[in-house]
C-alpha atoms as a PDB file:
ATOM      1  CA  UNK A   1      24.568   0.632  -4.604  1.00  0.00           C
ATOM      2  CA  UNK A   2      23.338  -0.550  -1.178  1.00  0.00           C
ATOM      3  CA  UNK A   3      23.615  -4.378  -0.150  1.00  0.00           C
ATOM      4  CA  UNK A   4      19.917  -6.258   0.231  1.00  0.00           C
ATOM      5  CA  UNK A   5      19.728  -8.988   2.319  1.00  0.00           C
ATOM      6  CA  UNK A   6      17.334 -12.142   2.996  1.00  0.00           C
ATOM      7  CA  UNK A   7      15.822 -13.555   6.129  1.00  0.00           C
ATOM      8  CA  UNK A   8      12.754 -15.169   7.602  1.00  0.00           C
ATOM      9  CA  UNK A   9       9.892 -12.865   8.218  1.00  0.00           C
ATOM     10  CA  UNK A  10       7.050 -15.096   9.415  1.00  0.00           C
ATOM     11  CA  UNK A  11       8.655 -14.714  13.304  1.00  0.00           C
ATOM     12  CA  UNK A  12       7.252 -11.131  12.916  1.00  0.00           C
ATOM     13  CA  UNK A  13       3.629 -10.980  11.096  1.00  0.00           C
ATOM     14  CA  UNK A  14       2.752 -14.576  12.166  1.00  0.00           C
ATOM     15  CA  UNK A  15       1.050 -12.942  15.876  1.00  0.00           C
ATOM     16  CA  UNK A  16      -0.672 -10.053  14.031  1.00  0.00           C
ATOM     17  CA  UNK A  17      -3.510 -12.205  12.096  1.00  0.00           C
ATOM     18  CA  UNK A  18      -6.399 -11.662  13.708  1.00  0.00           C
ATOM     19  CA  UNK A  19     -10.104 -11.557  12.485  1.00  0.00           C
ATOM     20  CA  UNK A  20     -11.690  -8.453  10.215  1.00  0.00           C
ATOM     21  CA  UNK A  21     -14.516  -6.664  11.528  1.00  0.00           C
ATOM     22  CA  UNK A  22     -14.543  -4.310   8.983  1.00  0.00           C
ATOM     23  CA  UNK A  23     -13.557  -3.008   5.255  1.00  0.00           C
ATOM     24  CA  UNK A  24     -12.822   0.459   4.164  1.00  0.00           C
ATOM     25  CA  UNK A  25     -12.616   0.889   0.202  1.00  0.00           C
ATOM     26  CA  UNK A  26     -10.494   3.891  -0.360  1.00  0.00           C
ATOM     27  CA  UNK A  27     -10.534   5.741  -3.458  1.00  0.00           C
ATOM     28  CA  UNK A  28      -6.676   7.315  -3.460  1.00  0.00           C
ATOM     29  CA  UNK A  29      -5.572  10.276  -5.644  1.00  0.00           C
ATOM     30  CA  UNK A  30      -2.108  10.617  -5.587  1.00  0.00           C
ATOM     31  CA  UNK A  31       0.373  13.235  -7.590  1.00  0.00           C
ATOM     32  CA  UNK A  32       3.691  10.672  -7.740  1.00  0.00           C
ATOM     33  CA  UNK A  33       5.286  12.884 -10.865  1.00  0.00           C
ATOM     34  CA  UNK A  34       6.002  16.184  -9.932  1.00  0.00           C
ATOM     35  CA  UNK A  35       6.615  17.162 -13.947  1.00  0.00           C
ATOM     36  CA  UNK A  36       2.852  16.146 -14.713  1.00  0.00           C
ATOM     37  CA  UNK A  37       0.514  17.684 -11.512  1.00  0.00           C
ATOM     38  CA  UNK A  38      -2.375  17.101 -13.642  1.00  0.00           C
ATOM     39  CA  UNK A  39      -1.678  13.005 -14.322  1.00  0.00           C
ATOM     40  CA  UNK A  40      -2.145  12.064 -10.902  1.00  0.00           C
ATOM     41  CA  UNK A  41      -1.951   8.728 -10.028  1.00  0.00           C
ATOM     42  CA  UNK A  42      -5.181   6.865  -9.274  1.00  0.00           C
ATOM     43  CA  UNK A  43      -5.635   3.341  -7.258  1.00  0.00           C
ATOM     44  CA  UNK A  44      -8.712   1.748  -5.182  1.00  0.00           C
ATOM     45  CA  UNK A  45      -7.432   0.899  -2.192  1.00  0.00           C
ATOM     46  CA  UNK A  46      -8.809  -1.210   0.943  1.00  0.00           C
ATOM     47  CA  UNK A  47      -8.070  -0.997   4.445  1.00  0.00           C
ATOM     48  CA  UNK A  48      -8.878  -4.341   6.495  1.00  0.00           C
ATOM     49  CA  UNK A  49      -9.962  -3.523  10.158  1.00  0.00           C
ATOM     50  CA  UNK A  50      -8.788  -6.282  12.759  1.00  0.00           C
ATOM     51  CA  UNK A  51      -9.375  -4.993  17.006  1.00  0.00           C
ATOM     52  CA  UNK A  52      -5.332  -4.355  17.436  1.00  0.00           C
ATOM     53  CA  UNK A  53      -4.025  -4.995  13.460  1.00  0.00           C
ATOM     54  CA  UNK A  54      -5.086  -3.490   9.891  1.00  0.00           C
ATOM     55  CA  UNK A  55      -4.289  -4.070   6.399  1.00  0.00           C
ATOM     56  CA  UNK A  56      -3.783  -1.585   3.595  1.00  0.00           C
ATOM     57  CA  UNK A  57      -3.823  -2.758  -0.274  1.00  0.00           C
ATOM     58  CA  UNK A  58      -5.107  -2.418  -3.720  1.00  0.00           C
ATOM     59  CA  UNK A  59      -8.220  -4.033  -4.829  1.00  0.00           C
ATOM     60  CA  UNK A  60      -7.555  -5.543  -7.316  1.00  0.00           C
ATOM     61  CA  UNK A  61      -4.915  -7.882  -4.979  1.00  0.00           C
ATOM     62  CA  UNK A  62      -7.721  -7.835  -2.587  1.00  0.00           C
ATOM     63  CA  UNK A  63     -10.486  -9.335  -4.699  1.00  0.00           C
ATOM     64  CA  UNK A  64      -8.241 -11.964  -5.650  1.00  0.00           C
ATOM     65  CA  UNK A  65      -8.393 -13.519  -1.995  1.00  0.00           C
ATOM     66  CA  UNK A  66     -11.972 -12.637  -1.240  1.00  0.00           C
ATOM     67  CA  UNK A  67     -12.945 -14.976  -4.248  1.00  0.00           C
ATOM     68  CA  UNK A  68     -10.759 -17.588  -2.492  1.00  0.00           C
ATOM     69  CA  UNK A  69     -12.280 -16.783   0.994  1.00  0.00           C
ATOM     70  CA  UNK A  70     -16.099 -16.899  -1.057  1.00  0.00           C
ATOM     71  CA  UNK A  71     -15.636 -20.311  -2.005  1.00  0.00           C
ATOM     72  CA  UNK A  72     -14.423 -21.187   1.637  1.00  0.00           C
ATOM     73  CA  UNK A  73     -10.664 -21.666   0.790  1.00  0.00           C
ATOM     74  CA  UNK A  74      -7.902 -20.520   3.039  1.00  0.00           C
ATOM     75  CA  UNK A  75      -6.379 -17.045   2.818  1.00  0.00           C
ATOM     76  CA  UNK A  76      -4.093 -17.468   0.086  1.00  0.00           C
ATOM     77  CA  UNK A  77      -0.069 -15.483  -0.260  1.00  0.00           C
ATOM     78  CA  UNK A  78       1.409 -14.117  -3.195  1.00  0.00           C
ATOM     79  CA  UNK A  79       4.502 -15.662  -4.146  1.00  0.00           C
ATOM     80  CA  UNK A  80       7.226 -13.225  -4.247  1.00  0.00           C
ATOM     81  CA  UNK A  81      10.252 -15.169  -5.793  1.00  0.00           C
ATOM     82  CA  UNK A  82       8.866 -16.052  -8.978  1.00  0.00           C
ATOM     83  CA  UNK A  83       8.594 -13.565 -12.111  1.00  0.00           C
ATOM     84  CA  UNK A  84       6.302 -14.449 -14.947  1.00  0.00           C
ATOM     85  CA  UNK A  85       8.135 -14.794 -18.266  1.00  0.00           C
ATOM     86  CA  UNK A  86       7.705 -14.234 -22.190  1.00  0.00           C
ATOM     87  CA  UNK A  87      10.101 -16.397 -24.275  1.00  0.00           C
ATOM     88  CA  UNK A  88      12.507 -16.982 -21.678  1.00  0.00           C
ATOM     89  CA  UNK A  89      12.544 -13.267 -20.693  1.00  0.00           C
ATOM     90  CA  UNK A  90      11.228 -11.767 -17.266  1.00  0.00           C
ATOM     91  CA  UNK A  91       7.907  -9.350 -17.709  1.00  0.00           C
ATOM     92  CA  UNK A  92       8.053  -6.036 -16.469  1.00  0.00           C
ATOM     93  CA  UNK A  93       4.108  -5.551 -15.906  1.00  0.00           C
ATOM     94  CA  UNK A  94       2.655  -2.153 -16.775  1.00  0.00           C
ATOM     95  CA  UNK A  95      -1.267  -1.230 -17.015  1.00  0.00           C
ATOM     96  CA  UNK A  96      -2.838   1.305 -18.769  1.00  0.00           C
ATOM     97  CA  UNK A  97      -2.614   3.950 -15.705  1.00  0.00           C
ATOM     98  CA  UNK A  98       1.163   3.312 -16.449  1.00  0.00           C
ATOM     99  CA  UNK A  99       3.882   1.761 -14.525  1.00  0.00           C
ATOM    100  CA  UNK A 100       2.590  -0.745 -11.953  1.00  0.00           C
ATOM    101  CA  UNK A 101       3.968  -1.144  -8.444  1.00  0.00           C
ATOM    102  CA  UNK A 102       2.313  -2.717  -5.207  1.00  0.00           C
ATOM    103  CA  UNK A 103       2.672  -1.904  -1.820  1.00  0.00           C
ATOM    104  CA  UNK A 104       1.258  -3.110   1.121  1.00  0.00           C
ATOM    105  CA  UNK A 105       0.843  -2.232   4.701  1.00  0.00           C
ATOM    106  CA  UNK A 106      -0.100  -4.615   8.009  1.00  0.00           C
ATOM    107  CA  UNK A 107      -0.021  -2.020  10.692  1.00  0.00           C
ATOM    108  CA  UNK A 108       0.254  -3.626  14.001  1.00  0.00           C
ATOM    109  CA  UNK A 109      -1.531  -1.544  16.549  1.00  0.00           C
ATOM    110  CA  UNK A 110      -0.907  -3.799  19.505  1.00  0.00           C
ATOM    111  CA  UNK A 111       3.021  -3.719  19.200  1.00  0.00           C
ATOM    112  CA  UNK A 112       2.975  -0.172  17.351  1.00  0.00           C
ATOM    113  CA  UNK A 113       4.985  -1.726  14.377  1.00  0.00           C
ATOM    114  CA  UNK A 114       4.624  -1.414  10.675  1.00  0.00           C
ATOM    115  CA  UNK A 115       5.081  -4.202   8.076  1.00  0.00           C
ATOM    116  CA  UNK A 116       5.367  -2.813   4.340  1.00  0.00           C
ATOM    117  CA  UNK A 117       5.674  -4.745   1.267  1.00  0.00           C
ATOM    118  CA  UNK A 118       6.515  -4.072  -1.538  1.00  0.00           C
ATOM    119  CA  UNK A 119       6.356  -5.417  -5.584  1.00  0.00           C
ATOM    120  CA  UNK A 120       9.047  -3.018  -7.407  1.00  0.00           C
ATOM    121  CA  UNK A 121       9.800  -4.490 -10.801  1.00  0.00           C
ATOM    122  CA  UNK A 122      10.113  -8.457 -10.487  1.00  0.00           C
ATOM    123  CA  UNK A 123      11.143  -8.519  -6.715  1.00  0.00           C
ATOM    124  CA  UNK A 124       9.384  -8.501  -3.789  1.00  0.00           C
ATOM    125  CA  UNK A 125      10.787  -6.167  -0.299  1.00  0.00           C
ATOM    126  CA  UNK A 126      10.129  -6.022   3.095  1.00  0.00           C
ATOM    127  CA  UNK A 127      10.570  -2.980   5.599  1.00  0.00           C
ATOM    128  CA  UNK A 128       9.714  -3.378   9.620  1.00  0.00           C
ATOM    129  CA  UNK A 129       9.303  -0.212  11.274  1.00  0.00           C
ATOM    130  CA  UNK A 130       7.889   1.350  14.429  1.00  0.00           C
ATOM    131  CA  UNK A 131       4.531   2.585  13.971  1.00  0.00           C
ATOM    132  CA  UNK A 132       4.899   6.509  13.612  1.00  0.00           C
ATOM    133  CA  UNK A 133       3.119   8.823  16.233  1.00  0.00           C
ATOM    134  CA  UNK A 134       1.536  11.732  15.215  1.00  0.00           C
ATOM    135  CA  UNK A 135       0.519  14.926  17.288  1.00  0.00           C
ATOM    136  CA  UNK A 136      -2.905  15.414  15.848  1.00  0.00           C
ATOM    137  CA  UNK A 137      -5.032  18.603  16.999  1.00  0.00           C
ATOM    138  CA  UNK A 138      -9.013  17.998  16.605  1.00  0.00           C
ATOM    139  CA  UNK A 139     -10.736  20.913  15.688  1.00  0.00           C
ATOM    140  CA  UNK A 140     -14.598  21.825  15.990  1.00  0.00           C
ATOM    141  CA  UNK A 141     -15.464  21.261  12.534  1.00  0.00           C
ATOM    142  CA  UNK A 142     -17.816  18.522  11.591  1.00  0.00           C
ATOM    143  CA  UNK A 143     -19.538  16.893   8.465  1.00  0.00           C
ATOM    144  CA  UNK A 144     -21.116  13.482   7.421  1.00  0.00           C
ATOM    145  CA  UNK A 145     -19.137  11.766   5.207  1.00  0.00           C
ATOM    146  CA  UNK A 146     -20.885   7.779   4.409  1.00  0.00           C
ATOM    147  CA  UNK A 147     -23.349   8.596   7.080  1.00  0.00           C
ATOM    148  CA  UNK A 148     -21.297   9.101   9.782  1.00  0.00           C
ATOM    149  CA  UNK A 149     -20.481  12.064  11.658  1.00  0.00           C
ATOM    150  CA  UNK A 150     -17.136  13.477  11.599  1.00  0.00           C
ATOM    151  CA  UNK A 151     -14.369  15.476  13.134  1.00  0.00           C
ATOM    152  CA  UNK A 152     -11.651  17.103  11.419  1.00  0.00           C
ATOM    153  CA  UNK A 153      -8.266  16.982  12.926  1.00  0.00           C
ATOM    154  CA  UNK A 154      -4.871  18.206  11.344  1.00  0.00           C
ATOM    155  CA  UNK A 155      -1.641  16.525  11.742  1.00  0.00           C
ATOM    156  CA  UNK A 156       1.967  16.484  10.407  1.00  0.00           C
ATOM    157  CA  UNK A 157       4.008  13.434   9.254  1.00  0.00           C
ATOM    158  CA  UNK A 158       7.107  13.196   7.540  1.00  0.00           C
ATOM    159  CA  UNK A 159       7.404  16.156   6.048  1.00  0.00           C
ATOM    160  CA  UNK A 160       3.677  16.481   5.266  1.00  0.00           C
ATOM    161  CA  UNK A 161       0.768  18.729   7.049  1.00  0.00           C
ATOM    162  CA  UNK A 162      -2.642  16.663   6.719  1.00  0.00           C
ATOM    163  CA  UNK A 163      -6.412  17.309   7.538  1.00  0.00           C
ATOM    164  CA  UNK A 164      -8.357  14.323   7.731  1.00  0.00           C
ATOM    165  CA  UNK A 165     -11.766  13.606   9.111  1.00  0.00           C
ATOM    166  CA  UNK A 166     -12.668  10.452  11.493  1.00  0.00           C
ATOM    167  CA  UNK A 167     -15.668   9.002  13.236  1.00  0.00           C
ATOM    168  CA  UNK A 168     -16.051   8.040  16.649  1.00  0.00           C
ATOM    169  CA  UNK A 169     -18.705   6.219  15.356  1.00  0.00           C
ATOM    170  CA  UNK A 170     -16.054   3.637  14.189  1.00  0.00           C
ATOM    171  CA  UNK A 171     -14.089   3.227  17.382  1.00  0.00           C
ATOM    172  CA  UNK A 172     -10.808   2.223  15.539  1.00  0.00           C
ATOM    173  CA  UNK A 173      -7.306   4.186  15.614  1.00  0.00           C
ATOM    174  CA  UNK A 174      -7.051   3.275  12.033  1.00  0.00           C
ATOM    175  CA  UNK A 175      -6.858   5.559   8.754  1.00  0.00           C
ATOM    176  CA  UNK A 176      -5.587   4.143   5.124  1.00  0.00           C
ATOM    177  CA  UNK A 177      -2.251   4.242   4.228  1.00  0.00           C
ATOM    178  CA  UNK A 178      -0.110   4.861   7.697  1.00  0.00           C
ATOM    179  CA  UNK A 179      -2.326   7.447   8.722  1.00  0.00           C
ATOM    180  CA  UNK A 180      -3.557   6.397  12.724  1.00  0.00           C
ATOM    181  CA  UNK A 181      -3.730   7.487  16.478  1.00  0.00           C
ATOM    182  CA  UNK A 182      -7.174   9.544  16.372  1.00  0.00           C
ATOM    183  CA  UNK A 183     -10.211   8.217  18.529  1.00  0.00           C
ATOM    184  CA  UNK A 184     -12.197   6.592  15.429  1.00  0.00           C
ATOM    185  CA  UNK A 185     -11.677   5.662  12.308  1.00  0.00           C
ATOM    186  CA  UNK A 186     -10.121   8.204   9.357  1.00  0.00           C
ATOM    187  CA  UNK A 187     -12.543   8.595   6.362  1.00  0.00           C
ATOM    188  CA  UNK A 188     -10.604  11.381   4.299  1.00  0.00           C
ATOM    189  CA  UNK A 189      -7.556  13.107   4.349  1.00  0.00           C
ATOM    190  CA  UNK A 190      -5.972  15.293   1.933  1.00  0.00           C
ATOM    191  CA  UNK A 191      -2.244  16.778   2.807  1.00  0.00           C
ATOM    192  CA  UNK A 192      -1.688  20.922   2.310  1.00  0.00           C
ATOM    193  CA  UNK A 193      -0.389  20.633  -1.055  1.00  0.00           C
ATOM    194  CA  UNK A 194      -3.217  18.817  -2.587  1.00  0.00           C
ATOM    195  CA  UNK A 195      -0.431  16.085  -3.608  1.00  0.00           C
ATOM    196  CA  UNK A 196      -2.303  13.090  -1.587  1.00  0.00           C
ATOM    197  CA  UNK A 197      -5.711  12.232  -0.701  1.00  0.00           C
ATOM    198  CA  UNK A 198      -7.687   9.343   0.190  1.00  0.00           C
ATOM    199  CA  UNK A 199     -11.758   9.503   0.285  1.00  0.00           C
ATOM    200  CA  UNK A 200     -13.423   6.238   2.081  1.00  0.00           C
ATOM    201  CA  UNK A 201     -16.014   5.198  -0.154  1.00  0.00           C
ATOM    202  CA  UNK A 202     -17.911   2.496   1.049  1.00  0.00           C
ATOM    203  CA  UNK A 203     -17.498   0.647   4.330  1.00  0.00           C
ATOM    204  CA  UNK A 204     -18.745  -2.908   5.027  1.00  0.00           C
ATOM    205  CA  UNK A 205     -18.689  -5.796   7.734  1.00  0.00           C
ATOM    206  CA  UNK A 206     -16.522  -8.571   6.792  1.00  0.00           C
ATOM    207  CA  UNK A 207     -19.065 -11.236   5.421  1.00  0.00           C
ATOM    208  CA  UNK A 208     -16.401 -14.707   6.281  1.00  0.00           C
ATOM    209  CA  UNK A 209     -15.017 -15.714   9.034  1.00  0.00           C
ATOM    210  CA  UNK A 210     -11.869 -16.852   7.117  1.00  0.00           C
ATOM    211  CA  UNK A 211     -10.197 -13.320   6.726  1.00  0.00           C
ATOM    212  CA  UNK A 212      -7.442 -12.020   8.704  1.00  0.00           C
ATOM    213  CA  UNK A 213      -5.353  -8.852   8.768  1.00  0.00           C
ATOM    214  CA  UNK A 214      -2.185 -11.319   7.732  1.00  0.00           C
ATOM    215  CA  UNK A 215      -0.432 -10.576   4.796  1.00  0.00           C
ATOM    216  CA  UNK A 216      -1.529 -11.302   1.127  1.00  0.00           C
ATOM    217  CA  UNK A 217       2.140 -11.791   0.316  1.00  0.00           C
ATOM    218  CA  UNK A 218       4.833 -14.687   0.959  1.00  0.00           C
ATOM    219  CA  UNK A 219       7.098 -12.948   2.935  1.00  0.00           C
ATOM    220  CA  UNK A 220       9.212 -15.414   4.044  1.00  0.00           C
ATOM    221  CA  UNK A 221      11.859 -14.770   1.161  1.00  0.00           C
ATOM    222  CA  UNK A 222      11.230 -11.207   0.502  1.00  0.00           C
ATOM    223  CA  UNK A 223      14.068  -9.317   0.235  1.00  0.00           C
ATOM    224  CA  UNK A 224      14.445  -7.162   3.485  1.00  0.00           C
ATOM    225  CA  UNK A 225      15.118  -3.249   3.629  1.00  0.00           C
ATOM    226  CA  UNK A 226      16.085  -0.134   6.078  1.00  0.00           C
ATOM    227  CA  UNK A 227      13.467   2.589   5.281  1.00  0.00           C
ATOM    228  CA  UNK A 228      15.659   4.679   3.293  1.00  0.00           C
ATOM    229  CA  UNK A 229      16.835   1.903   0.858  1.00  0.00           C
ATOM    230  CA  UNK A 230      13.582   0.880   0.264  1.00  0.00           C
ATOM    231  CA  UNK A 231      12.174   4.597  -0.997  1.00  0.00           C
ATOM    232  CA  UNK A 232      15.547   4.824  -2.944  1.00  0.00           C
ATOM    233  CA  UNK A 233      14.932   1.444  -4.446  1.00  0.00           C
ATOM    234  CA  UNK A 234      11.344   2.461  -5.333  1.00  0.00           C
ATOM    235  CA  UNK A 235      12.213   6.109  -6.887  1.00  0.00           C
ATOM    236  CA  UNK A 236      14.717   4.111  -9.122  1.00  0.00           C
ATOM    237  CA  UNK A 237      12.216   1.753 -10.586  1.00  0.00           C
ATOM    238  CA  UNK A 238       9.842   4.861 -10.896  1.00  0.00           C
ATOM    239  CA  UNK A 239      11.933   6.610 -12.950  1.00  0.00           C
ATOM    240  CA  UNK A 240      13.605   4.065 -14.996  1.00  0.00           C
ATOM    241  CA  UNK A 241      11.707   1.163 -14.288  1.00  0.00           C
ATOM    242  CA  UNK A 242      13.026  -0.797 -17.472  1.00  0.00           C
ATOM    243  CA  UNK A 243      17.066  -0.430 -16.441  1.00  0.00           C
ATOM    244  CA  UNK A 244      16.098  -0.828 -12.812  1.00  0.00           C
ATOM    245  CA  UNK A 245      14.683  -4.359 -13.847  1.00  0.00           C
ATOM    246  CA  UNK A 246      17.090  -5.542 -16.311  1.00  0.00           C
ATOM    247  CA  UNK A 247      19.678  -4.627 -12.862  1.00  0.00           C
ATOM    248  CA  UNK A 248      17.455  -7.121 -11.202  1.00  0.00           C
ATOM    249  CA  UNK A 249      18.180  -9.959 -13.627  1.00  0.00           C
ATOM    250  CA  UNK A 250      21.882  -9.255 -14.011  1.00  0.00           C
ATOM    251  CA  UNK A 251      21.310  -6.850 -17.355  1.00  0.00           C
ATOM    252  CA  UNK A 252      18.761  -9.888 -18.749  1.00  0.00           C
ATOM    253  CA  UNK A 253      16.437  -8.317 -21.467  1.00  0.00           C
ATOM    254  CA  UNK A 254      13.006  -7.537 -20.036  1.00  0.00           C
ATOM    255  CA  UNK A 255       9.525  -7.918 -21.773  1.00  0.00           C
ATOM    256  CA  UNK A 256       7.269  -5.184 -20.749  1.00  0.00           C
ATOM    257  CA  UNK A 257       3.524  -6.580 -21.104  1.00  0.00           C
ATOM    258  CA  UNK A 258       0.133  -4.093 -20.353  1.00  0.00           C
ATOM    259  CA  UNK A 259      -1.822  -6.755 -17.609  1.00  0.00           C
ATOM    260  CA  UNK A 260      -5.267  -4.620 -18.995  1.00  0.00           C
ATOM    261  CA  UNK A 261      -4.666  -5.776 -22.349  1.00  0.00           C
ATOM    262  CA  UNK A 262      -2.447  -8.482 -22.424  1.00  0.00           C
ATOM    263  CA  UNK A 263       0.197  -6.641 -26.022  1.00  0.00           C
ATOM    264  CA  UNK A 264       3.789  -5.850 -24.902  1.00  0.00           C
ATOM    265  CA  UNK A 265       3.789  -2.440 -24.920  1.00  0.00           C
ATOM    266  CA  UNK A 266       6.811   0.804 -23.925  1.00  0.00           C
ATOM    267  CA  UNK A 267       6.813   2.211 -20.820  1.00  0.00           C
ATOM    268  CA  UNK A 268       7.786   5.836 -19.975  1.00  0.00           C
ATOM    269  CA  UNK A 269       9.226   6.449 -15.951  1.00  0.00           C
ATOM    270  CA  UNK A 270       8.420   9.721 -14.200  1.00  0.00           C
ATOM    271  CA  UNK A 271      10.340  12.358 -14.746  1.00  0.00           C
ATOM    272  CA  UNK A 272      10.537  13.586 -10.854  1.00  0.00           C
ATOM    273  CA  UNK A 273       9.475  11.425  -8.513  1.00  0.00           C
ATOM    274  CA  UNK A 274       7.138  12.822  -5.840  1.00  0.00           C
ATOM    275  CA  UNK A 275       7.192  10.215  -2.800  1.00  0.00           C
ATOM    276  CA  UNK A 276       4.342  10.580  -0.267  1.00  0.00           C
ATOM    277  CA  UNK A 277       7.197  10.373   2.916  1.00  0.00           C
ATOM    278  CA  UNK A 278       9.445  13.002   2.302  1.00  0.00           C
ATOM    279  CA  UNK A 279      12.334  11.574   4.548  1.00  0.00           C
END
């Protein structure tokens, strides 16, 4: 069992916020249970565009703060110490894709660092990291994907080969998820296996002047992680997500409630784990 530990994080996301120019809705097609190829696991994500910082997230989290930022209220945090509770008991939420687990990245371009957050079970976890670089080689072919032209260019990261297609159009090194480091903006990618792929959707100008690329979450009291605890921390709670909580609470029983429909329901892990960075 590895040792977690706690410490101020606002000292290193406070100097990323910076304005959005643009949003990137993502739809994301992922296949997280290597037992059941043809369940994958499906999520809208968004990736928001600052000039040096981005943020990658579902959403759902993300129209939460966009109805704040409508009505002219201040970018709001997640609180990440508190768990909801049934009768006394912690709640393990679950949805009706299945189990339900949030991540977040703020990728800062400027200082080539990462920021990832995490929701796994009823805590909340932090990993800094160097911002990865990746060798890409841009190829000749070309197709219009939203309207914009676009370049295909092939790449490997962590134990992955991608193709993905950007714009120069879009003059940002950005891509969603971790993806980065081409001259424009990433619009698809899908790795060799067929295992992960993101398709851009829809891409629109930030309409207030009260977004940033900060965080969504408090991460002042996350808990903080090394790389490597933090996938073995996650592929725990995959696969038993139910024992991995209850070890969260000191062996406390856990109510396990659907958020689509609001019943307690069962939930079933995965049976093999598929992470998209094979370390």
């Amino acid at each position: 069992m590895f040792q977690l530990s706690t410490y101020t994080l606002w000292v290193f996301l406070w100097f990323i916020q910076e304005p959005v120019v643009y949003h990137v809705v993502y739809d994301s097609t992922l296949i997280l249970d290597l037992h059941a190829p043809n369940s994958p696991y499906k999520q809208e994500m968004i990736l928001s565009i600052g000039k040096n910082s981005s943020r990658y997230c579902e959403m759902e989290i993300f129209k939460i703060h966009n109805n704040k930022n409508q009505k002219n209220e201040p970018q709001p945090v997640i609180n990440t110490t508190s768990a909801r509770t049934v009768v006394g008991r912690p709640v393990l939420p679950v949805s009706n894709k299945g189990i339900v687990f949030r991540e977040q990245l703020v990728v800062d371009v400027k200082n080539q660092l990462v920021h990832k957050i995490g929701q796994i079970g009823i805590k909340t976890y932090y990993v800094k990291k160097k911002l990865p670089s990746i060798k890409w080689e841009i190829t000749s072919q070309q197709k219009t994907v939203l309207g914009y032209t676009c370049q295909m260019a092939r790449g490997q990261y962590s134990g992955r080969n991608y193709s993905v297609w950007f714009t120069t159009d879009l003059p940002f090194t950005q891509g969603p998820w971790i993806l980065h480091g081409l001259p424009g903006l990433i619009l698809e990618v899908e790795d060799s296996t067929g295992e992960v792929q993101f398709k851009a959707k829809s891409i629109t100008r930030s309409a207030s002047t009260l977004e940033n690329t900060d965080s969504f979450y408090e991460y002042e009291k996350a808990i903080a992680l090394k790389e490597k605890e933090y996938t073995k921390a996650l592929t725990m709670f995959l696969e038993d997500p139910e024992a991995y909580t209850q070890a969260q609470v000191n062996g406390a029983k856990v109510t396990t409630v659907n958020e689509d429909t609001g019943q307690k329901t069962k939930i079933v892990g995965l049976k093999k784990y598929n992470p998209i960075e094979r370390l």
